[in-house]
PDB file of N, CA and C in Angstrom:
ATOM      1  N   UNK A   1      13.995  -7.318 -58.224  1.00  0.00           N
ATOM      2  CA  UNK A   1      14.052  -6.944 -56.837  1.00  0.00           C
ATOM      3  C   UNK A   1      13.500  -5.523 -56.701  1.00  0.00           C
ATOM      4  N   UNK A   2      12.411  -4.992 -55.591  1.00  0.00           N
ATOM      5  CA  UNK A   2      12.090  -3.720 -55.502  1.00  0.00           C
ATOM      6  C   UNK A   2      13.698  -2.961 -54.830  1.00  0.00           C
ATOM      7  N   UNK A   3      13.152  -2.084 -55.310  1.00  0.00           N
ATOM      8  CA  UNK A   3      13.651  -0.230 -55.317  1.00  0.00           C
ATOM      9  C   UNK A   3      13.719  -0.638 -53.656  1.00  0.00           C
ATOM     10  N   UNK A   4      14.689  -0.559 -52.808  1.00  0.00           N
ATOM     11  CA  UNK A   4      14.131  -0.264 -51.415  1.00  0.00           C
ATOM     12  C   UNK A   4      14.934   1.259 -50.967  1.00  0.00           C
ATOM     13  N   UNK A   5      14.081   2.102 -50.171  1.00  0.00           N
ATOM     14  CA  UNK A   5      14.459   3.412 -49.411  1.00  0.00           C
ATOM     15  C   UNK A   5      15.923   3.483 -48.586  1.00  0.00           C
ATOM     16  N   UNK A   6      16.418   4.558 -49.327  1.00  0.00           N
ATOM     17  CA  UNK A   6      17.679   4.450 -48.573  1.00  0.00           C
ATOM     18  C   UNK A   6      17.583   5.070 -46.421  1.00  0.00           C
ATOM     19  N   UNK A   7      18.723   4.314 -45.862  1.00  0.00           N
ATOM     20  CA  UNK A   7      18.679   4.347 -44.227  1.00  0.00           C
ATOM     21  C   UNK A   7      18.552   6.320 -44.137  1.00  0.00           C
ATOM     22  N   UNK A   8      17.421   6.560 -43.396  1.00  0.00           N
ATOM     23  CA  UNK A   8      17.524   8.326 -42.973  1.00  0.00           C
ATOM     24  C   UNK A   8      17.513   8.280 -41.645  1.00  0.00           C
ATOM     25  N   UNK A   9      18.571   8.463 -41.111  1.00  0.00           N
ATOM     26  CA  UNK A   9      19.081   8.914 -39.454  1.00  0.00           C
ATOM     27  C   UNK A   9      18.146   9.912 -39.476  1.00  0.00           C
ATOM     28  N   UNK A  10      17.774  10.953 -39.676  1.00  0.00           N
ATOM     29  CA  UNK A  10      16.493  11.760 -38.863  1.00  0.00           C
ATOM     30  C   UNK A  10      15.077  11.057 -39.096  1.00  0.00           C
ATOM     31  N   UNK A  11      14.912  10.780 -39.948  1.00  0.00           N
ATOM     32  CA  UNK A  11      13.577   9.863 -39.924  1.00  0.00           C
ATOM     33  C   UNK A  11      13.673   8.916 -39.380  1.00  0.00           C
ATOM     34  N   UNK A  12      14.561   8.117 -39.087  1.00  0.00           N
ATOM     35  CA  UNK A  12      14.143   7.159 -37.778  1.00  0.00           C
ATOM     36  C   UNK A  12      14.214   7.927 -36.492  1.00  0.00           C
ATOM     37  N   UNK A  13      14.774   8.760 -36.088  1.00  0.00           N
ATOM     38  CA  UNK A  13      14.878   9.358 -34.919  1.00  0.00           C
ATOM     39  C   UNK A  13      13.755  10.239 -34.527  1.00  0.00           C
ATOM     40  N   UNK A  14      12.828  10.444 -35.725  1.00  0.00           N
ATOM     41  CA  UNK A  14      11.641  11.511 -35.667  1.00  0.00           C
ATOM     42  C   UNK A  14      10.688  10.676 -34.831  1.00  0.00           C
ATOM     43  N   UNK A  15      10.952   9.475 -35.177  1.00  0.00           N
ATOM     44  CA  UNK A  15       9.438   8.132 -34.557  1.00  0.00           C
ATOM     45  C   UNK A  15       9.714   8.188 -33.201  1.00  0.00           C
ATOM     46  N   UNK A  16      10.754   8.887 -32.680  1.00  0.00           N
ATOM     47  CA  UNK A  16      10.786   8.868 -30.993  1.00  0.00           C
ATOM     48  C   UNK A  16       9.879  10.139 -30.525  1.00  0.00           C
ATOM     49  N   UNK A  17       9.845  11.006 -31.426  1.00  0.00           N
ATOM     50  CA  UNK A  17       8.960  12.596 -30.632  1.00  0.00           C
ATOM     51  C   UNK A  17       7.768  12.021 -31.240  1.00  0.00           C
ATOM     52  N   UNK A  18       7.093  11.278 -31.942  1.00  0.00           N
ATOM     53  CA  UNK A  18       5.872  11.197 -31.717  1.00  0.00           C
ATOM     54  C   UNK A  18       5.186  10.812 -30.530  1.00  0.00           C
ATOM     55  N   UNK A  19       3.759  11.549 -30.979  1.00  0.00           N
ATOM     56  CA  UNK A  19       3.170  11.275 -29.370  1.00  0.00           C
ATOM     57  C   UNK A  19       2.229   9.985 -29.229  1.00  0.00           C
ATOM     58  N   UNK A  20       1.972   9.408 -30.111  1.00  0.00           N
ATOM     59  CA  UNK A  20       0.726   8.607 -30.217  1.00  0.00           C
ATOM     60  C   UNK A  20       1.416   7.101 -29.969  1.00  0.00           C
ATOM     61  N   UNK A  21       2.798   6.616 -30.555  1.00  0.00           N
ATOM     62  CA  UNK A  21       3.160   5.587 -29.786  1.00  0.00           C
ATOM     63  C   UNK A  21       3.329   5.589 -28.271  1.00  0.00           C
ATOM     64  N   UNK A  22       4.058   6.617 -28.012  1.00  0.00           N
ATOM     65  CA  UNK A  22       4.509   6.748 -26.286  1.00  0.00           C
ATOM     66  C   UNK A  22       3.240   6.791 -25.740  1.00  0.00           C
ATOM     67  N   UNK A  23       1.716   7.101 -26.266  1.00  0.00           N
ATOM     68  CA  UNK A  23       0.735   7.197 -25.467  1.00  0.00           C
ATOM     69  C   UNK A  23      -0.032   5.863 -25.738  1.00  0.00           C
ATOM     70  N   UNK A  24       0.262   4.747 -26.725  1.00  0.00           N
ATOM     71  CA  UNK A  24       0.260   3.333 -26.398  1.00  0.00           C
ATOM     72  C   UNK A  24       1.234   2.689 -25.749  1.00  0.00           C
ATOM     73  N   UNK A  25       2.047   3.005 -25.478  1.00  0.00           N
ATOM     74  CA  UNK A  25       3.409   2.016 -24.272  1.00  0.00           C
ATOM     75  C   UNK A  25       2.578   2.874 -23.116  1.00  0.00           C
ATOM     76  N   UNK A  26       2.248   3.799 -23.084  1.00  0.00           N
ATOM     77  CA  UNK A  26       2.053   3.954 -21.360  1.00  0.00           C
ATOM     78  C   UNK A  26       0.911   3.448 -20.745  1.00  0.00           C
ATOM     79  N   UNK A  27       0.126   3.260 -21.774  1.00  0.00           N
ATOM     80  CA  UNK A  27      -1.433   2.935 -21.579  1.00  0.00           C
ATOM     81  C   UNK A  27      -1.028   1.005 -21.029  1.00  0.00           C
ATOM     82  N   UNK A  28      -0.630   0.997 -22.235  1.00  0.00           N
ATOM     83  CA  UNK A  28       0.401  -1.379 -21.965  1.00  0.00           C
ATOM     84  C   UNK A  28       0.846  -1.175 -20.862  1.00  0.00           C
ATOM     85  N   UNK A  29       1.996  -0.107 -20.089  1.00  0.00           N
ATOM     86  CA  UNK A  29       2.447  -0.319 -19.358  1.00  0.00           C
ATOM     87  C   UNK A  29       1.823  -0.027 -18.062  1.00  0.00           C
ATOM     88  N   UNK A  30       0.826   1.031 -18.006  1.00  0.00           N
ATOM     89  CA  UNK A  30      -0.353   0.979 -17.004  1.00  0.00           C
ATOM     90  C   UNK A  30      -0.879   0.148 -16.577  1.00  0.00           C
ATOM     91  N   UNK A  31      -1.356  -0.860 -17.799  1.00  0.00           N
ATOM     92  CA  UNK A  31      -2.387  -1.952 -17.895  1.00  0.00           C
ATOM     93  C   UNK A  31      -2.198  -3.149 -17.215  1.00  0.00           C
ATOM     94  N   UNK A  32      -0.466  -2.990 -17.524  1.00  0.00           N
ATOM     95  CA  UNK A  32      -0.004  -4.449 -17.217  1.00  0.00           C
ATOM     96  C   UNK A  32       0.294  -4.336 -15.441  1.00  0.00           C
ATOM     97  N   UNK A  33       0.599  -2.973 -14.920  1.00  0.00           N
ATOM     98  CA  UNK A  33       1.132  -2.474 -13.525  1.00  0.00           C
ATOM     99  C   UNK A  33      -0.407  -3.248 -12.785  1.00  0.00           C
ATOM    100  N   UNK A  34      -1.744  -2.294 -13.209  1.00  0.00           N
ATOM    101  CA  UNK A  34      -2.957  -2.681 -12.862  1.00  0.00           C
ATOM    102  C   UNK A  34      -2.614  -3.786 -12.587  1.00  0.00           C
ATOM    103  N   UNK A  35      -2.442  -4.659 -13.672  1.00  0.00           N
ATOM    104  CA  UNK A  35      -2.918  -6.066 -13.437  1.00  0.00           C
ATOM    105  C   UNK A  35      -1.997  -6.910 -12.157  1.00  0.00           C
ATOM    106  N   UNK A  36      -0.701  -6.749 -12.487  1.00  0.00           N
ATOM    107  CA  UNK A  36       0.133  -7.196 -11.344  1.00  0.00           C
ATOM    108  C   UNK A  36       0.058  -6.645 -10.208  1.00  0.00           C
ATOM    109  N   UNK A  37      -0.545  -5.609  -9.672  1.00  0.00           N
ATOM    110  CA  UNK A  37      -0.950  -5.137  -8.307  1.00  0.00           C
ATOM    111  C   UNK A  37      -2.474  -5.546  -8.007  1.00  0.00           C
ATOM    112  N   UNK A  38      -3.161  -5.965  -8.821  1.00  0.00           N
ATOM    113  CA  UNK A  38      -4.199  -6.872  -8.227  1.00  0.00           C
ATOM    114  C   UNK A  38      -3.946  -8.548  -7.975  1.00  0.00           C
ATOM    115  N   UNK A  39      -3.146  -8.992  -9.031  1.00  0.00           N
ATOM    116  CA  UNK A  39      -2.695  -9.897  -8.774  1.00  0.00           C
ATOM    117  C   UNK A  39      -2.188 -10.287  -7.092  1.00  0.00           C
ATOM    118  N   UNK A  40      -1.089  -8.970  -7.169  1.00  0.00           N
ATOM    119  CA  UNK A  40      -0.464  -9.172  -5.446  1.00  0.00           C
ATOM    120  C   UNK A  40      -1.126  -8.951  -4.571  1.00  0.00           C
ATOM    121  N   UNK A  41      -2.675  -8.132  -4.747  1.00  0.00           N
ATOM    122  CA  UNK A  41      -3.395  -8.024  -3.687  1.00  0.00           C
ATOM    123  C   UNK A  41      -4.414  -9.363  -3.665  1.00  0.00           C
ATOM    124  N   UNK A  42      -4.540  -9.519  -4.626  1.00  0.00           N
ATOM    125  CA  UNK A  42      -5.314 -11.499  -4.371  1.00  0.00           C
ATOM    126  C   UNK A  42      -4.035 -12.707  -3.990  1.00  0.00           C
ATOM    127  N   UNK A  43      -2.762 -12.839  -4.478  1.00  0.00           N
ATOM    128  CA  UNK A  43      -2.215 -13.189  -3.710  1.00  0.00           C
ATOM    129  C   UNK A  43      -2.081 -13.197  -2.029  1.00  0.00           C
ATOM    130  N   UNK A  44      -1.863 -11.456  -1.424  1.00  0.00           N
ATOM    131  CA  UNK A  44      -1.748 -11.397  -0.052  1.00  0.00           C
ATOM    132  C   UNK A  44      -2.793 -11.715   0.336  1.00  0.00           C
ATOM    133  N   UNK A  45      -4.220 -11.314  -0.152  1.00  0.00           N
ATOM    134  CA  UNK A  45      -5.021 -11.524   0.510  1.00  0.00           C
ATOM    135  C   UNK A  45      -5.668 -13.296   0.789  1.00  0.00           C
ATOM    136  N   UNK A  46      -5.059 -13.944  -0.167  1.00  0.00           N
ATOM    137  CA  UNK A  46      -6.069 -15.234   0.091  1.00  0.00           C
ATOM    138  C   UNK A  46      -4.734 -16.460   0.394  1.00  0.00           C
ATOM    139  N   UNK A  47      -3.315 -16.175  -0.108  1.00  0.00           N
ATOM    140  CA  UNK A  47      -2.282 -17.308  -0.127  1.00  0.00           C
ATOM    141  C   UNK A  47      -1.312 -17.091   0.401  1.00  0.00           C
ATOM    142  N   UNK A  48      -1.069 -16.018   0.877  1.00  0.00           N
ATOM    143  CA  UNK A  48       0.236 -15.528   1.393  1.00  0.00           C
ATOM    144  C   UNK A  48      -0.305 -15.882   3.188  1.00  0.00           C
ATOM    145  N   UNK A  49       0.815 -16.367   3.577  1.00  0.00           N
ATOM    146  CA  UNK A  49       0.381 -16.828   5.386  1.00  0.00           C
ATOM    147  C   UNK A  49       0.286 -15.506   5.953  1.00  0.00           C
ATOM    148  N   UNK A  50      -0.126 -16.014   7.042  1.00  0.00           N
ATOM    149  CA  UNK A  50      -0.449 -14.856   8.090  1.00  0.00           C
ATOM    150  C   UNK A  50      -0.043 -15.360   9.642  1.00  0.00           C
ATOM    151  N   UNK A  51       0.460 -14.566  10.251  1.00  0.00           N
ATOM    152  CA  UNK A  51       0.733 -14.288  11.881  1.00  0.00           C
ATOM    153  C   UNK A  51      -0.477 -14.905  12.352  1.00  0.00           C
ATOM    154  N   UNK A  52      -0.630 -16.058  12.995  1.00  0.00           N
ATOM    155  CA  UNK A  52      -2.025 -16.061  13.888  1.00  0.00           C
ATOM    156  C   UNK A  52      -1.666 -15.580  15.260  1.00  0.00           C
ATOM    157  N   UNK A  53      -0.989 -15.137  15.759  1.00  0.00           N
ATOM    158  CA  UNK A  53      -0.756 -14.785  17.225  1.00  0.00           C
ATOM    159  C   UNK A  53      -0.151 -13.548  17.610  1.00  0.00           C
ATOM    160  N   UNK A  54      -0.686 -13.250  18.403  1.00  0.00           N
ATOM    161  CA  UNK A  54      -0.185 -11.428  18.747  1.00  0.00           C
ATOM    162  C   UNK A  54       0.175 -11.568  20.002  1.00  0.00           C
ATOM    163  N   UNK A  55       1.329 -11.615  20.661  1.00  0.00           N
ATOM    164  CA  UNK A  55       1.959 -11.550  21.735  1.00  0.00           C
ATOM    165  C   UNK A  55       2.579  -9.991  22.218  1.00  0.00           C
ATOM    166  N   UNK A  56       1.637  -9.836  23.777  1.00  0.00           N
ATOM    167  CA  UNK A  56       1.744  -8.115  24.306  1.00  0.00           C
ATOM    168  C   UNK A  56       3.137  -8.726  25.657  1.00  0.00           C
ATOM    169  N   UNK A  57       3.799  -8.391  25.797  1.00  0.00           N
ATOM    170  CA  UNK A  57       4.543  -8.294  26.539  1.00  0.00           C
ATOM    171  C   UNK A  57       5.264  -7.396  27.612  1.00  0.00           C
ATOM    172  N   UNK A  58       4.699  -6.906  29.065  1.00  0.00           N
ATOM    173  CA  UNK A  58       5.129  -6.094  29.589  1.00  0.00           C
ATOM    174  C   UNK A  58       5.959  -6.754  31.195  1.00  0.00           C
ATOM    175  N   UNK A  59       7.214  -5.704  31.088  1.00  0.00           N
ATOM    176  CA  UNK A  59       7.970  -6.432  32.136  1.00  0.00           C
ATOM    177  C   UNK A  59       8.132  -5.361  33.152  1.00  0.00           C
ATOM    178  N   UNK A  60       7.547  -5.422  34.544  1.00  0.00           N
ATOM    179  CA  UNK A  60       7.821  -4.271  34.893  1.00  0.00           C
ATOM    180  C   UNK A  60       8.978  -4.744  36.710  1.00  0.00           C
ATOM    181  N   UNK A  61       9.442  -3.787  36.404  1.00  0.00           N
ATOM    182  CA  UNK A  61      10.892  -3.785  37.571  1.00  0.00           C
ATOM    183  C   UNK A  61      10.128  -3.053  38.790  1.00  0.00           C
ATOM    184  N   UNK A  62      10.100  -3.744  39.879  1.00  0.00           N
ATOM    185  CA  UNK A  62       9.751  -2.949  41.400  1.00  0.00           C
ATOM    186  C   UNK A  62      10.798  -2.898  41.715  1.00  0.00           C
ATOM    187  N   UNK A  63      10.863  -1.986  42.632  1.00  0.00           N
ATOM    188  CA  UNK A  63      11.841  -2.001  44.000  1.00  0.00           C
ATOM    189  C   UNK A  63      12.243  -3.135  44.813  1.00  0.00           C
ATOM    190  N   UNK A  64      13.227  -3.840  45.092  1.00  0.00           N
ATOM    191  CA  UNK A  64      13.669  -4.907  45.630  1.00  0.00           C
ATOM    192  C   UNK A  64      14.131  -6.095  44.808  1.00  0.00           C
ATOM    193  N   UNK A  65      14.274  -5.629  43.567  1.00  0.00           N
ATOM    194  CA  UNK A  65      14.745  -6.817  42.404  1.00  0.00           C
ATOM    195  C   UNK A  65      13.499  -7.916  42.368  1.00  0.00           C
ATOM    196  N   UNK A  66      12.811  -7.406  42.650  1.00  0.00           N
ATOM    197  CA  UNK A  66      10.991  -7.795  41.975  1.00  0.00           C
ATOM    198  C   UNK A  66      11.000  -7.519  40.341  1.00  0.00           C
ATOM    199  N   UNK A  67      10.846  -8.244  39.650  1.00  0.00           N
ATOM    200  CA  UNK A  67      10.462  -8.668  38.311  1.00  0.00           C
ATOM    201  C   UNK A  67       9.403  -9.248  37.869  1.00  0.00           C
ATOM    202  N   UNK A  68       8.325  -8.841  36.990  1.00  0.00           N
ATOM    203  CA  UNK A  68       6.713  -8.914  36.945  1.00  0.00           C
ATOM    204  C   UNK A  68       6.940  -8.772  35.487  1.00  0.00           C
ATOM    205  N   UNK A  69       6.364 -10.510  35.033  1.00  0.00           N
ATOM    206  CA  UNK A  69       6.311 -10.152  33.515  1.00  0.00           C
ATOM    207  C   UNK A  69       5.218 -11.021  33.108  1.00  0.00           C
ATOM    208  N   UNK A  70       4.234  -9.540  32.398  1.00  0.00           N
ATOM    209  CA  UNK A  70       2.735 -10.115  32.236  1.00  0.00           C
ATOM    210  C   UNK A  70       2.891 -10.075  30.529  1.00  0.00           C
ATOM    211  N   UNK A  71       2.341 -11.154  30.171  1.00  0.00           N
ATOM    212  CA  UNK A  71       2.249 -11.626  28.726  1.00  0.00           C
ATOM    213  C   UNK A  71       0.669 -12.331  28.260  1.00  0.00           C
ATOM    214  N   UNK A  72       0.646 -11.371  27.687  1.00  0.00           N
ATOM    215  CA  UNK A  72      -0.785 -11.890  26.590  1.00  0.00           C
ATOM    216  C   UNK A  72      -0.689 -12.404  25.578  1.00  0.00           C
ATOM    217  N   UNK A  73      -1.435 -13.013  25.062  1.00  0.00           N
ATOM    218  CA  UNK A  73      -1.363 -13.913  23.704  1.00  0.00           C
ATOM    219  C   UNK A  73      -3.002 -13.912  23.189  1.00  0.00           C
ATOM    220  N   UNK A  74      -3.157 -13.256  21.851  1.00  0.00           N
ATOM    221  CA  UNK A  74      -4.254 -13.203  21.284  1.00  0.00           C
ATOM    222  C   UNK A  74      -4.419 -13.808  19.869  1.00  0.00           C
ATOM    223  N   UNK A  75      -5.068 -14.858  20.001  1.00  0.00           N
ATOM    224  CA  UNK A  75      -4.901 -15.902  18.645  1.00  0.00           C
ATOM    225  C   UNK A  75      -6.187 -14.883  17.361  1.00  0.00           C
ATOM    226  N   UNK A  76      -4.801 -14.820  16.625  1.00  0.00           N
ATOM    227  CA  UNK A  76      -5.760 -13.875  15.381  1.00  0.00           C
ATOM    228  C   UNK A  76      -6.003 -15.039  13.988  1.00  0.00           C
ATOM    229  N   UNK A  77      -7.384 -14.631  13.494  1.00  0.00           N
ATOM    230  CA  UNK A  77      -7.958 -15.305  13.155  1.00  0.00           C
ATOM    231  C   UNK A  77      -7.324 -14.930  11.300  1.00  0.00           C
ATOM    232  N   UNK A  78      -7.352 -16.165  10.347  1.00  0.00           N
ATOM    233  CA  UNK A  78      -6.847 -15.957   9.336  1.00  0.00           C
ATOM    234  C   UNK A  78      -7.870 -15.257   8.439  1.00  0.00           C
ATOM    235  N   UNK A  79      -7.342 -14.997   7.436  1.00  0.00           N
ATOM    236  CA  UNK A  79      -8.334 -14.587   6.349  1.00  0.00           C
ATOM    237  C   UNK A  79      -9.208 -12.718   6.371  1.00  0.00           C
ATOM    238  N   UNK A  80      -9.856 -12.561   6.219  1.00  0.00           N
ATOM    239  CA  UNK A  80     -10.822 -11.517   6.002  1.00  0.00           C
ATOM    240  C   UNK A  80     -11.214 -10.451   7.093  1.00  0.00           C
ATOM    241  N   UNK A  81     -11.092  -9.737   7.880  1.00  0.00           N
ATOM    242  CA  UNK A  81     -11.361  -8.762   9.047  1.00  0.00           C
ATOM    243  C   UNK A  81     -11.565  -7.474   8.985  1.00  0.00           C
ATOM    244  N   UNK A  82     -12.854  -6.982   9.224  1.00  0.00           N
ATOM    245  CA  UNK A  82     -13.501  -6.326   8.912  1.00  0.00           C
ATOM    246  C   UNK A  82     -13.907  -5.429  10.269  1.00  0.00           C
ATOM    247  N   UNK A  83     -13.501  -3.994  10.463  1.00  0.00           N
ATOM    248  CA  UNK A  83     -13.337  -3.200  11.632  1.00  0.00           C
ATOM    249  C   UNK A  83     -13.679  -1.967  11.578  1.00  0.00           C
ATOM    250  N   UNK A  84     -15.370  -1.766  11.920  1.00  0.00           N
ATOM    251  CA  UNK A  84     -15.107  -0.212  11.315  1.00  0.00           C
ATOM    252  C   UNK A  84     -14.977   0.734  12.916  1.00  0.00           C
ATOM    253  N   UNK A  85     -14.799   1.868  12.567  1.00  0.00           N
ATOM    254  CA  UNK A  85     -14.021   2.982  13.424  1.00  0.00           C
ATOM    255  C   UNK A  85     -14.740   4.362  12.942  1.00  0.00           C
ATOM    256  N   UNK A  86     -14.505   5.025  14.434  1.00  0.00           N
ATOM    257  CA  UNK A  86     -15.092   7.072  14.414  1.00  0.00           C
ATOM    258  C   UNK A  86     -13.607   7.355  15.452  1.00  0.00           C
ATOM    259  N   UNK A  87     -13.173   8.048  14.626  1.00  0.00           N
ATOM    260  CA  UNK A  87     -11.677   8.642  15.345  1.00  0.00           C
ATOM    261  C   UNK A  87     -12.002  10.217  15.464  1.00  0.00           C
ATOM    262  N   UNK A  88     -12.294  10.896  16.415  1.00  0.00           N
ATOM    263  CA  UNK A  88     -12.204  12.525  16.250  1.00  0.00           C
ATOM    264  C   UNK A  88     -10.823  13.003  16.800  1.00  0.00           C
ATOM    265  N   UNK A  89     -10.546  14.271  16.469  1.00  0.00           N
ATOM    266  CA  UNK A  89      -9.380  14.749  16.398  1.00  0.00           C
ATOM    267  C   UNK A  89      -9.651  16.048  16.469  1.00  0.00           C
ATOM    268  N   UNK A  90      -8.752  17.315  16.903  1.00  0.00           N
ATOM    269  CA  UNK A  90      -8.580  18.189  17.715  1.00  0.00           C
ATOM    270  C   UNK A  90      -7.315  18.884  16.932  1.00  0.00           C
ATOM    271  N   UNK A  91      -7.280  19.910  16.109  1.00  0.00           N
ATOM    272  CA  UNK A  91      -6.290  20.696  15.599  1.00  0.00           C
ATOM    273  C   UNK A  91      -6.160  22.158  15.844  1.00  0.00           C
ATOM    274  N   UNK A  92      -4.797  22.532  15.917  1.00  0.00           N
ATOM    275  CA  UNK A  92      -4.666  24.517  16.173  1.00  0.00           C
ATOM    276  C   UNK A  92      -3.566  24.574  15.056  1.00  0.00           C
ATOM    277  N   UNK A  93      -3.808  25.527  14.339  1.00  0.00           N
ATOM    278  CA  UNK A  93      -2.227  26.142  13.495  1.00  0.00           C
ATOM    279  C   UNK A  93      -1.843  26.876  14.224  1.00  0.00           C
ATOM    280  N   UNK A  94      -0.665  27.608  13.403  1.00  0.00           N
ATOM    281  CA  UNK A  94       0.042  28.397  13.959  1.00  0.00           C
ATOM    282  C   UNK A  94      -0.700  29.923  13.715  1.00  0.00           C
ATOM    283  N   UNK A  95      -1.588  29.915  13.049  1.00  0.00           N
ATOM    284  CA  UNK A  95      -2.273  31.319  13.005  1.00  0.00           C
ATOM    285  C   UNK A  95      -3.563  31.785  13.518  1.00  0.00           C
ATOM    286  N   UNK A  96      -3.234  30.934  14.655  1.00  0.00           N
ATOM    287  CA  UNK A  96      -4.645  30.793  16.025  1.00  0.00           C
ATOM    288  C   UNK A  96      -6.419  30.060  15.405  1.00  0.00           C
ATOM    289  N   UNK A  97      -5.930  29.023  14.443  1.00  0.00           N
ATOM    290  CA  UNK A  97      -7.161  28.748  13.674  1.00  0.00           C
ATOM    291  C   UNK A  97      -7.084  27.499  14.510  1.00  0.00           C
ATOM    292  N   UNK A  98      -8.198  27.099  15.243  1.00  0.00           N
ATOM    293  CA  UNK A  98      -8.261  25.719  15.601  1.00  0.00           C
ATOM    294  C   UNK A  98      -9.813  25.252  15.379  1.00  0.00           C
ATOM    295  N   UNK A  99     -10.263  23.773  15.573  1.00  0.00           N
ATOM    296  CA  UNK A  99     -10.809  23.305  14.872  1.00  0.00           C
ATOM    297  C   UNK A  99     -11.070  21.369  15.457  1.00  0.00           C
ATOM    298  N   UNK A 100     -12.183  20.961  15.285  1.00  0.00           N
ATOM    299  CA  UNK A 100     -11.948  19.429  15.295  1.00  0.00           C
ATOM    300  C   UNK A 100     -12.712  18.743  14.688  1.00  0.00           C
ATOM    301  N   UNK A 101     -12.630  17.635  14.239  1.00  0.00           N
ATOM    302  CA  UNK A 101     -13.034  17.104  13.210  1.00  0.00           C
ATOM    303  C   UNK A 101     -13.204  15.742  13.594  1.00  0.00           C
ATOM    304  N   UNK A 102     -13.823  14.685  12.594  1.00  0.00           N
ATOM    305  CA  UNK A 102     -14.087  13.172  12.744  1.00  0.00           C
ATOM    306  C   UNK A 102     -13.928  12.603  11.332  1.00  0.00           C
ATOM    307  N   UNK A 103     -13.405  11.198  12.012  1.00  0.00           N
ATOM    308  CA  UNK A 103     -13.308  10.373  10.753  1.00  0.00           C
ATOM    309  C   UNK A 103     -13.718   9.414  10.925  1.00  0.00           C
ATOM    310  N   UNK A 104     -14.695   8.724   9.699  1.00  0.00           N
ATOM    311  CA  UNK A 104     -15.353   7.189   9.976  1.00  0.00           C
ATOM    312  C   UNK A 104     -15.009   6.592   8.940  1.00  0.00           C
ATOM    313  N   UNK A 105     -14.691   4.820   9.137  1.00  0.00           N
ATOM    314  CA  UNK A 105     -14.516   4.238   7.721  1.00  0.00           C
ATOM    315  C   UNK A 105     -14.932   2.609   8.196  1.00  0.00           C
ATOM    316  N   UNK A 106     -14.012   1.910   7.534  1.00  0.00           N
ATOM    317  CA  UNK A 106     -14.258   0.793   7.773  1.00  0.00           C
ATOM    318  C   UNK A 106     -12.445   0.352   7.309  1.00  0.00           C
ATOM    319  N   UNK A 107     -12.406  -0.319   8.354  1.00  0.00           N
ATOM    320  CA  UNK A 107     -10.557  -0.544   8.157  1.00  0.00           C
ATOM    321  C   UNK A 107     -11.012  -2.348   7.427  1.00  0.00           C
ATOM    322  N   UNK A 108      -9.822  -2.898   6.705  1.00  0.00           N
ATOM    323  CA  UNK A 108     -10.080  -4.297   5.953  1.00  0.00           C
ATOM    324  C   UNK A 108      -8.826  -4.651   6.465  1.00  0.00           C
ATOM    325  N   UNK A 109      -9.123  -5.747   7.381  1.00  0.00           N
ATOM    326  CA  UNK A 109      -7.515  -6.258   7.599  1.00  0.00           C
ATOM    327  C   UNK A 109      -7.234  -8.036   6.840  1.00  0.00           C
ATOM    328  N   UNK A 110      -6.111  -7.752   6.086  1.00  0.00           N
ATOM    329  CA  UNK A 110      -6.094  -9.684   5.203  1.00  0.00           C
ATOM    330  C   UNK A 110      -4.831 -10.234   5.226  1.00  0.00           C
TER     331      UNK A 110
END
């Protein structure tokens, strides 16, 4: 039978301050996060249901117990939506610096 090494409580405990395992578990555990958040974004985006209908609802009260209730209904379409946008905007701090600016993109709605 071989010679085997007797149990050393600091030498097993030393394999925790190394750096080169903990920097393979984080890299696996990165890898695997990646993967399951694309996963859920091809899930939402292609299998997960969707709202087809957008209902606006406004009720408005006149004088004389008059009641006015206008309702829209906008049938939204499934799948893929594609919206681009220029938003400008208008800023002041508090140290008399003001300023305005624009933003363009393309919004993805799924």
């Amino acid at each position: 039978m071989a010679e085997s090494e007797k149990f050393n409580v600091l030498k097993f405990l030393g394999g925790f301050v190394q750096w080169l395992p903990w920097v393979k578990t984080a890299r696996y555990a990165i890898g695997i996060a990646a993967i399951g958040l694309i996963g859920l974004t091809i899930y939402k985006a292609f299998f997960m249901p969707t709202q087809t209908t957008k209902q606006e609802t406004h009720i408005i009260a006149q004088p004389g117990a008059q009641v006015t209730i206008d309702q829209k209904r906008e049938e939204k379409k499934s799948g893929l939506e594609v919206h681009p946008f220029v938003e400008g905007y208008g800023f002041a701090e508090s140290d008399d610096r003001k300023g305005v600016g624009a933003k363009a993109g393309v919004r993805v709605d799924f």
